[in-house]
PDB file of N, CA and C in Angstrom:
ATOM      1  N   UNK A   1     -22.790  37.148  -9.509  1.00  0.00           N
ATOM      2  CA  UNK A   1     -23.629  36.266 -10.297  1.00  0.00           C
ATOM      3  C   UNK A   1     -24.991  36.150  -9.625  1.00  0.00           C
ATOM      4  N   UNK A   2     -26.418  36.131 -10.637  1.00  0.00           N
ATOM      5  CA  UNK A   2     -26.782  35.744  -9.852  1.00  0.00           C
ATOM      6  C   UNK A   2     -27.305  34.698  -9.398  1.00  0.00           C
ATOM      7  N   UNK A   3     -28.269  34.470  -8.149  1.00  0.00           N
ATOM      8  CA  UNK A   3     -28.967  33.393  -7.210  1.00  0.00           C
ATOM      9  C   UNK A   3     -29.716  32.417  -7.730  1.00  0.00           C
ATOM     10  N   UNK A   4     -30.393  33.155  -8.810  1.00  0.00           N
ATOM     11  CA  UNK A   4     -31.532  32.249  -9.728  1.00  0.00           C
ATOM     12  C   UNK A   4     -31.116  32.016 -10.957  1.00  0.00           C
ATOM     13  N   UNK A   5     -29.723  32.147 -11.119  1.00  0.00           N
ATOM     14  CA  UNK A   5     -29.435  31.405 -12.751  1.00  0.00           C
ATOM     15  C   UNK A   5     -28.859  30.066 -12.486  1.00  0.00           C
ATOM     16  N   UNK A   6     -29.704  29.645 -13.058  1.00  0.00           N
ATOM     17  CA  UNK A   6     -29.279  27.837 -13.717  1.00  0.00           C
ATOM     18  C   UNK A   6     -28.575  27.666 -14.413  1.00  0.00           C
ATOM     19  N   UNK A   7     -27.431  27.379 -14.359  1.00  0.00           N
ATOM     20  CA  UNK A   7     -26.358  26.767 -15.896  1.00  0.00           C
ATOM     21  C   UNK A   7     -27.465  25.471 -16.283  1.00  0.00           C
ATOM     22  N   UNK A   8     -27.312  25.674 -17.663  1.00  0.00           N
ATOM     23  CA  UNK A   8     -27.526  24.214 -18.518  1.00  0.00           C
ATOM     24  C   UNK A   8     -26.709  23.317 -18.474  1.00  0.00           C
ATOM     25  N   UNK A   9     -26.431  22.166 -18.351  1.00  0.00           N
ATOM     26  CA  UNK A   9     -25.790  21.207 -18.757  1.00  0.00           C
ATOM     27  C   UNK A   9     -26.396  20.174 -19.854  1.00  0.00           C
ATOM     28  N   UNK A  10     -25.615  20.085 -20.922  1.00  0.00           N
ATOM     29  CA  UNK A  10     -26.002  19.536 -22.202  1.00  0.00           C
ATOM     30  C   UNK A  10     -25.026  18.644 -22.962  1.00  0.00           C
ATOM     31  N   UNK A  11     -25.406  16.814 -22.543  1.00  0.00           N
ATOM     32  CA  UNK A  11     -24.317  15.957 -23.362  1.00  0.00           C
ATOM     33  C   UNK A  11     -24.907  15.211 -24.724  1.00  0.00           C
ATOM     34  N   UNK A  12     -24.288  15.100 -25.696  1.00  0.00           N
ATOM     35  CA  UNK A  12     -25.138  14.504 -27.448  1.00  0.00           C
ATOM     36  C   UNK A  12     -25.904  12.983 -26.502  1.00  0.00           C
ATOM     37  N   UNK A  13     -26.591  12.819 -27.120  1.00  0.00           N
ATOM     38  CA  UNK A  13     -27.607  11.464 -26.804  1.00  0.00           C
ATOM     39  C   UNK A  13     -27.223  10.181 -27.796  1.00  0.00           C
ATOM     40  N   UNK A  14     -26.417  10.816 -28.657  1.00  0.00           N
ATOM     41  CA  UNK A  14     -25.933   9.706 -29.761  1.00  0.00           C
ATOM     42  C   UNK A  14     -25.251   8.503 -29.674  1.00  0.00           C
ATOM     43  N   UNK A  15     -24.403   8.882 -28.474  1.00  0.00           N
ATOM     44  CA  UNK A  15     -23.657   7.718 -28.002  1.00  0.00           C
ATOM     45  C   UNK A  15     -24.529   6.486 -26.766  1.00  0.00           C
ATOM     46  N   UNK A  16     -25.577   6.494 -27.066  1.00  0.00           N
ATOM     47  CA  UNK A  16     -26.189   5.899 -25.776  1.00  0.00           C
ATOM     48  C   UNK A  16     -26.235   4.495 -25.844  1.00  0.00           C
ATOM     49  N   UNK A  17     -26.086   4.093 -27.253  1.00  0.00           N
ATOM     50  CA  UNK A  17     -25.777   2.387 -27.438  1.00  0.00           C
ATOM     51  C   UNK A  17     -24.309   2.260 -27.458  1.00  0.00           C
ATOM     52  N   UNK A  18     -23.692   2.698 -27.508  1.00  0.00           N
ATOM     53  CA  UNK A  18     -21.976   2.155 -27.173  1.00  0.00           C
ATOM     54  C   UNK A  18     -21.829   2.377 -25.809  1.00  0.00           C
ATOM     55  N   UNK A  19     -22.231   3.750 -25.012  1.00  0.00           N
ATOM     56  CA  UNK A  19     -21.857   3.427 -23.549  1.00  0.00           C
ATOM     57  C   UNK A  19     -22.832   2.091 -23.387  1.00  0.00           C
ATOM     58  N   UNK A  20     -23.967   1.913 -23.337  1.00  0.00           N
ATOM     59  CA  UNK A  20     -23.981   0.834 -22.847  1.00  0.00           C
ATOM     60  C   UNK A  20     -23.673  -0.744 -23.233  1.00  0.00           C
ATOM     61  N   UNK A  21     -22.949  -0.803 -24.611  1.00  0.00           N
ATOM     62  CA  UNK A  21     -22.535  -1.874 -24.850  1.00  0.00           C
ATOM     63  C   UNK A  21     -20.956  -1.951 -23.533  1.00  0.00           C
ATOM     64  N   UNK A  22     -20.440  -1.008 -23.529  1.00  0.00           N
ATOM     65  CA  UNK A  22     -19.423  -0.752 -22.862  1.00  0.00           C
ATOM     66  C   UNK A  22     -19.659  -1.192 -21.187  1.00  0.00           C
ATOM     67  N   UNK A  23     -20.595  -0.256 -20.486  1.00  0.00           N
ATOM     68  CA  UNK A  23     -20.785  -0.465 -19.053  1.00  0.00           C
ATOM     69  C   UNK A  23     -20.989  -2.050 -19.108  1.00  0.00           C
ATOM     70  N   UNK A  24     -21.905  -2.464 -20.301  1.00  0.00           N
ATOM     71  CA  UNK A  24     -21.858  -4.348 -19.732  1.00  0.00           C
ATOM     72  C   UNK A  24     -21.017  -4.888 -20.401  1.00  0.00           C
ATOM     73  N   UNK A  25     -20.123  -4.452 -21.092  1.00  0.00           N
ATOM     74  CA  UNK A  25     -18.713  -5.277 -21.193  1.00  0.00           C
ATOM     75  C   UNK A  25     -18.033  -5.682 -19.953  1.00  0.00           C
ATOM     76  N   UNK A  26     -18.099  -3.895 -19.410  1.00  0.00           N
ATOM     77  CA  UNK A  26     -17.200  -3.405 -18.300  1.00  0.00           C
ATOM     78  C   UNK A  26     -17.326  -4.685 -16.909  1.00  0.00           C
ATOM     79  N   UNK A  27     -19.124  -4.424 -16.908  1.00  0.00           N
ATOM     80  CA  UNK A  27     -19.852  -4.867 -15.890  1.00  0.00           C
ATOM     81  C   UNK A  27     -19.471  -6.777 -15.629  1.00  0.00           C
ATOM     82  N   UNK A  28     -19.891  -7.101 -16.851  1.00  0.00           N
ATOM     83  CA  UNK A  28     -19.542  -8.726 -17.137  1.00  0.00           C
ATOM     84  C   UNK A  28     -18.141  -9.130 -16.719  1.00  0.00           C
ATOM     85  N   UNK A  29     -17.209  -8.016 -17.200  1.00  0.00           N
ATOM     86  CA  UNK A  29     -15.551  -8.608 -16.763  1.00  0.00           C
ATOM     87  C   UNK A  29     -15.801  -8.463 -15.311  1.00  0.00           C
ATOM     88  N   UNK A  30     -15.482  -7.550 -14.797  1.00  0.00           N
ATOM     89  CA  UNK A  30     -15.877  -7.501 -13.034  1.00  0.00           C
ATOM     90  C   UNK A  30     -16.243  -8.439 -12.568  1.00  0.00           C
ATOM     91  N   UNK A  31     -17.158  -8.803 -12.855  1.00  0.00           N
ATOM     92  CA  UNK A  31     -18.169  -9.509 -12.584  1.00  0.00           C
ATOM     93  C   UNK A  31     -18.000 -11.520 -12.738  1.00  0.00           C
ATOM     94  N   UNK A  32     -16.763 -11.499 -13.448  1.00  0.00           N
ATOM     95  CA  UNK A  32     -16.107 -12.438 -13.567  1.00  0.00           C
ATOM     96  C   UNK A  32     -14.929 -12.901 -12.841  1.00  0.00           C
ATOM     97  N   UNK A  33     -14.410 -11.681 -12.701  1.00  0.00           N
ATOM     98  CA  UNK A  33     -13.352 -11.666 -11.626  1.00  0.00           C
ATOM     99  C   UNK A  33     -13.451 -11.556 -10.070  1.00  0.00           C
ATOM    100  N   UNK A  34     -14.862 -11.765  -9.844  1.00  0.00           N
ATOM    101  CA  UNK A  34     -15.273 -11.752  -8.430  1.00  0.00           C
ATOM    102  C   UNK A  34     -15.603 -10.463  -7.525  1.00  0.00           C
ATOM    103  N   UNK A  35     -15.221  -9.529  -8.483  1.00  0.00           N
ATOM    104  CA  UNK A  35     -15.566  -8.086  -8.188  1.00  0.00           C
ATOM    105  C   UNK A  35     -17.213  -7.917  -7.679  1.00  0.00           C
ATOM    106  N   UNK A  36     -17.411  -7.109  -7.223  1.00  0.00           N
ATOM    107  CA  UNK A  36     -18.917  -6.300  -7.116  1.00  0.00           C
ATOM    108  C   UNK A  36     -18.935  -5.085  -7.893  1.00  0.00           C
ATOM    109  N   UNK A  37     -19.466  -5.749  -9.507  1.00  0.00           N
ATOM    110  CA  UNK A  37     -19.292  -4.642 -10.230  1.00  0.00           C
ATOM    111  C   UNK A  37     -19.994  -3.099  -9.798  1.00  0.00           C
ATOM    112  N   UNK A  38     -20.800  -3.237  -9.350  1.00  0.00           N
ATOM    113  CA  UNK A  38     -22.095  -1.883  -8.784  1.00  0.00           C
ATOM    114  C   UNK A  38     -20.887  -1.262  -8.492  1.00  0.00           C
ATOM    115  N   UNK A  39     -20.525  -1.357  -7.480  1.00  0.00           N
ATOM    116  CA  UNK A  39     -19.057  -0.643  -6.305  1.00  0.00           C
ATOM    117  C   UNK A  39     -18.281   0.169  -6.779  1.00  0.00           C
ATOM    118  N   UNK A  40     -17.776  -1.377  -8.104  1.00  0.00           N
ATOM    119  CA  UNK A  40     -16.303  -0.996  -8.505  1.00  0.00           C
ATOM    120  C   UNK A  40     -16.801   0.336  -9.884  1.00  0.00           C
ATOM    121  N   UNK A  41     -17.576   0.209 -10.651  1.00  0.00           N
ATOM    122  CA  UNK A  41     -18.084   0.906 -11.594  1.00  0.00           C
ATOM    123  C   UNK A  41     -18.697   2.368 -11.179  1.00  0.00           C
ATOM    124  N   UNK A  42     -19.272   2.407  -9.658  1.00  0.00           N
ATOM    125  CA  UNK A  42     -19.348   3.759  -8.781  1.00  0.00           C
ATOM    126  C   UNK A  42     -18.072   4.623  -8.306  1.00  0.00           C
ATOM    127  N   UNK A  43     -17.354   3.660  -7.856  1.00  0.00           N
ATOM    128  CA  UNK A  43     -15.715   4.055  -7.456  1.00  0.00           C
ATOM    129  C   UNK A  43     -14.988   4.358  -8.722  1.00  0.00           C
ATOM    130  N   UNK A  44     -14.878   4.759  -9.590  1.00  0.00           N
ATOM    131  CA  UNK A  44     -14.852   4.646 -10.788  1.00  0.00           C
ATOM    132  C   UNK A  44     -15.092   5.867 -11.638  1.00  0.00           C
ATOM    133  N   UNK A  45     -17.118   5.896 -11.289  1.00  0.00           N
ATOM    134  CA  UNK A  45     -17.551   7.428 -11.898  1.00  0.00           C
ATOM    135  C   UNK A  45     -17.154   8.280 -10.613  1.00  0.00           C
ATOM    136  N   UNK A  46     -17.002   8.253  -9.800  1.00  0.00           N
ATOM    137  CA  UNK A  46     -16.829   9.407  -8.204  1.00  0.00           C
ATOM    138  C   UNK A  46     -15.559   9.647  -8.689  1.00  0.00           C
ATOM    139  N   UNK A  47     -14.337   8.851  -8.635  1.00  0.00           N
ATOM    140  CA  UNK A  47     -13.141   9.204  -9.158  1.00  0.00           C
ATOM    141  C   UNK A  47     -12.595   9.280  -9.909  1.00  0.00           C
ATOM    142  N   UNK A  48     -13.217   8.860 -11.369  1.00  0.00           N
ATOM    143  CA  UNK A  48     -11.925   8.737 -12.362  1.00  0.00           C
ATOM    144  C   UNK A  48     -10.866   8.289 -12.105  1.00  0.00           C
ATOM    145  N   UNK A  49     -10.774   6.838 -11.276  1.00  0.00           N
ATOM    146  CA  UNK A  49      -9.331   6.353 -11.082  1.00  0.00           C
ATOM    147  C   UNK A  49      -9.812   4.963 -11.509  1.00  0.00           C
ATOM    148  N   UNK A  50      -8.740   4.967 -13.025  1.00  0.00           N
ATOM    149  CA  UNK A  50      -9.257   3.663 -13.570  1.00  0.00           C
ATOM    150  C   UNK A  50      -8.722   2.482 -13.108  1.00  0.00           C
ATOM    151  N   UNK A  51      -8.067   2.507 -11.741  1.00  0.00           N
ATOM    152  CA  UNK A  51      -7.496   1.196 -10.588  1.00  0.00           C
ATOM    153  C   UNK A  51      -8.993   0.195 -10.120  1.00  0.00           C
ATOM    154  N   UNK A  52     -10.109   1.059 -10.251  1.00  0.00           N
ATOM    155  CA  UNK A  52     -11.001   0.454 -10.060  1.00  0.00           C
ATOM    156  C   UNK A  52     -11.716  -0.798 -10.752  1.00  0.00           C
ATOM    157  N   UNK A  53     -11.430  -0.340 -12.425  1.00  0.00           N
ATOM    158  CA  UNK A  53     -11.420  -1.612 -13.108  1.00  0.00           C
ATOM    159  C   UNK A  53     -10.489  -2.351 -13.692  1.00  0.00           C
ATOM    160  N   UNK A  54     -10.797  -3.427 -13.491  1.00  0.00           N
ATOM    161  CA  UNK A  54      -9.989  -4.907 -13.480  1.00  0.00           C
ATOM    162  C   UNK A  54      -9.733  -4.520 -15.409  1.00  0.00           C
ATOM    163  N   UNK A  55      -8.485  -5.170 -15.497  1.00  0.00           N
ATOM    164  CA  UNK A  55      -7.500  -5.083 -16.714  1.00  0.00           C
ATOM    165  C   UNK A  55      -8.074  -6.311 -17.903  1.00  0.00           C
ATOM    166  N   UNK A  56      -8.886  -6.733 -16.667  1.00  0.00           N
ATOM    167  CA  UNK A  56      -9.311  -8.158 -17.805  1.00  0.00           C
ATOM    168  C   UNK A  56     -10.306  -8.048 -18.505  1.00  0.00           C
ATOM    169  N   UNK A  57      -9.902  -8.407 -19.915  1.00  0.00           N
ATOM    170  CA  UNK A  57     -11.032  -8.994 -21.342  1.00  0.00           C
ATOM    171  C   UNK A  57     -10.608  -7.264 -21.749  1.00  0.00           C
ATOM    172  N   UNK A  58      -9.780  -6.600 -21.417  1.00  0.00           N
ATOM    173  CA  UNK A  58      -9.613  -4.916 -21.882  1.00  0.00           C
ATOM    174  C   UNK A  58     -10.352  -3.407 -20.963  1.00  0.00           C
ATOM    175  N   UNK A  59     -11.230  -4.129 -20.073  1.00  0.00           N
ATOM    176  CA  UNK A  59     -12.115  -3.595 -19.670  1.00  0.00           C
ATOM    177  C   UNK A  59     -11.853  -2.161 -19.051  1.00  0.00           C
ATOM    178  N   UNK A  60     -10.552  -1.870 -18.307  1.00  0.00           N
ATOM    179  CA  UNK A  60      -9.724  -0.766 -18.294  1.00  0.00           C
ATOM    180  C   UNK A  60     -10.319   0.163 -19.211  1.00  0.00           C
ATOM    181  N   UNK A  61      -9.453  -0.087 -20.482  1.00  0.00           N
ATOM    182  CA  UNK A  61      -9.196   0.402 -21.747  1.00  0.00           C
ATOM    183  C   UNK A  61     -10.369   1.050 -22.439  1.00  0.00           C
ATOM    184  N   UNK A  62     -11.957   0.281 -22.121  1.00  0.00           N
ATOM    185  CA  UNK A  62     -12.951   0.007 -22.509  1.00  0.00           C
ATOM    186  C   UNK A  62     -13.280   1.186 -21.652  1.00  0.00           C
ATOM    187  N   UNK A  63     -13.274   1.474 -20.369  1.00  0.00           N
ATOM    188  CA  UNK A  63     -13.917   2.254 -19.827  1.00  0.00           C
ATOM    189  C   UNK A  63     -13.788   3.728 -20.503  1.00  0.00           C
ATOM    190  N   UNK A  64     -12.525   3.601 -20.478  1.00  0.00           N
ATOM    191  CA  UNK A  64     -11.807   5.185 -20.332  1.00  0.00           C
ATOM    192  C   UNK A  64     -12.242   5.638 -21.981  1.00  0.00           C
ATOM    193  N   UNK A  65     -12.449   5.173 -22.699  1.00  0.00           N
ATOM    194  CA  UNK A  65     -13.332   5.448 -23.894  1.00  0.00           C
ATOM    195  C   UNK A  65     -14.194   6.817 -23.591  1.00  0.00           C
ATOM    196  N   UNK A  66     -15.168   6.289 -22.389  1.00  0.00           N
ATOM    197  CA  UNK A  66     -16.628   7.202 -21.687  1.00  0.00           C
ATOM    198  C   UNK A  66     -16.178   8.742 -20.971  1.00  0.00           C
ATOM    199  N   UNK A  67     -17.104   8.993 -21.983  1.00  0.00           N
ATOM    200  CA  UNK A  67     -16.700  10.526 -21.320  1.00  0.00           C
ATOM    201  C   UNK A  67     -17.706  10.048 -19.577  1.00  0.00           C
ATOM    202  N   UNK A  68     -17.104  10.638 -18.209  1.00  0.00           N
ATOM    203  CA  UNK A  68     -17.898  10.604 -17.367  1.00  0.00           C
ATOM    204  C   UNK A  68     -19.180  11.512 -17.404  1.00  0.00           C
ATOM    205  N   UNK A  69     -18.869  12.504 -17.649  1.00  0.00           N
ATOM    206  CA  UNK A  69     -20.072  13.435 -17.866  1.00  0.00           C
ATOM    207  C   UNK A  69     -21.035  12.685 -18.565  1.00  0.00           C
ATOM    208  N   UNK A  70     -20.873  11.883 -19.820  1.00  0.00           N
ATOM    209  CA  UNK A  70     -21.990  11.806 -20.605  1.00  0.00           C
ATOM    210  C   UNK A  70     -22.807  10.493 -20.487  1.00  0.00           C
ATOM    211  N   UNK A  71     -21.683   9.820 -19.222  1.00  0.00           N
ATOM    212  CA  UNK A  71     -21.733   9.131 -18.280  1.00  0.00           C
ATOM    213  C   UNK A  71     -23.095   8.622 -17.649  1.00  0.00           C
ATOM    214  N   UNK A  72     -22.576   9.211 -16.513  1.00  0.00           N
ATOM    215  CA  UNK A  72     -23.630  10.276 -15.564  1.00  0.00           C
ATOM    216  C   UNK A  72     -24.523  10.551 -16.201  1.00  0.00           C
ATOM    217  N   UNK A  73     -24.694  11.630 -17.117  1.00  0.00           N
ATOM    218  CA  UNK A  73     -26.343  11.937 -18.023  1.00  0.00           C
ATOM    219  C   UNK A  73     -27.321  10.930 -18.226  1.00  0.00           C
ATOM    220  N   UNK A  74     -26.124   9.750 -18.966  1.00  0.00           N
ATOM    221  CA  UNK A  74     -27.205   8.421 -19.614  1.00  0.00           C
ATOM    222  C   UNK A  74     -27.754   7.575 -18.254  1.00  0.00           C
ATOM    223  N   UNK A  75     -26.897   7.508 -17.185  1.00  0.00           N
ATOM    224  CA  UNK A  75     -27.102   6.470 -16.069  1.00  0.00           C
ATOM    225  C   UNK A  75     -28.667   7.357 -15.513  1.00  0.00           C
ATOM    226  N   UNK A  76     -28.306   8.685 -15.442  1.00  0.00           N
ATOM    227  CA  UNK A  76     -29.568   9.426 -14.661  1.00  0.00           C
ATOM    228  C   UNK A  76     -31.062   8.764 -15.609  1.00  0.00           C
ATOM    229  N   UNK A  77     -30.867   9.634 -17.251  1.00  0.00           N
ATOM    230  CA  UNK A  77     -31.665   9.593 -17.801  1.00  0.00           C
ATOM    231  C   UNK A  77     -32.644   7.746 -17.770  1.00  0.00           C
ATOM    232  N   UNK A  78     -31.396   7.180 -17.987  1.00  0.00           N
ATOM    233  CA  UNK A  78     -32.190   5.225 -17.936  1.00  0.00           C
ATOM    234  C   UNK A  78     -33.001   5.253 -16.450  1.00  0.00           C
ATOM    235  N   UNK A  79     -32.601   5.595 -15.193  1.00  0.00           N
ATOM    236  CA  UNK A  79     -32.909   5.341 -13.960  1.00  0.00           C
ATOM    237  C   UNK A  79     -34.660   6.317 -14.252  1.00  0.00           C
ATOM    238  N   UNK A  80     -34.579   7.336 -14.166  1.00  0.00           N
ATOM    239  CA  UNK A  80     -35.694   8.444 -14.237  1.00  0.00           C
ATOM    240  C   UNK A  80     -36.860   7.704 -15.520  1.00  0.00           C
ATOM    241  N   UNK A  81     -36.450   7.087 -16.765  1.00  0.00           N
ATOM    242  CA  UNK A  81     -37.155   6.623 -17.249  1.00  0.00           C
ATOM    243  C   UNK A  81     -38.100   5.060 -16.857  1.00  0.00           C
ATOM    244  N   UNK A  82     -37.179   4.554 -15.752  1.00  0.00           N
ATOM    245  CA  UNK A  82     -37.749   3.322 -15.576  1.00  0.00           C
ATOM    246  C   UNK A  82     -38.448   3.176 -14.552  1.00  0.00           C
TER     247      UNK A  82
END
């Protein structure tokens, strides 16, 4: 293969108001339960181990909805825009 090819990576942009109705669903339950949501919501995208979020108000359930990949894309894209 070679040295200077770039794969593309390419996720739809359509979903960008439900993940984030979601991350501050996610974020707010945590965040209620005494958690440090930042942490627990990082531990989370690094692993895909949904032990990280707390079961309460659904928020589990809520996560695993999110594709991580498209995840990741939207978190980059908001950060780089602001």
């Amino acid at each position: 293969m070679d040295s200077d090819y770039t794969r593309k990576f390419q996720v739809p942009q359509e979903r960008s108001s439900e993940m984030k109705a979601i991350l501050m669903s996610v974020y707010a339950s945590l965040k209620e339960k005494g958690y440090n949501p930042i942490n627990q919501i990082v531990g989370y995208i690094l692993s895909e181990d949904p032990t990280y979020i707390t079961n309460y108000n659904n928020a589990r359930t809520l996560i695993r909805k999110l594709d991580r990949d498209e995840l990741l894309q939207e978190l980059v894209r908001q950060y780089l825009s602001n």
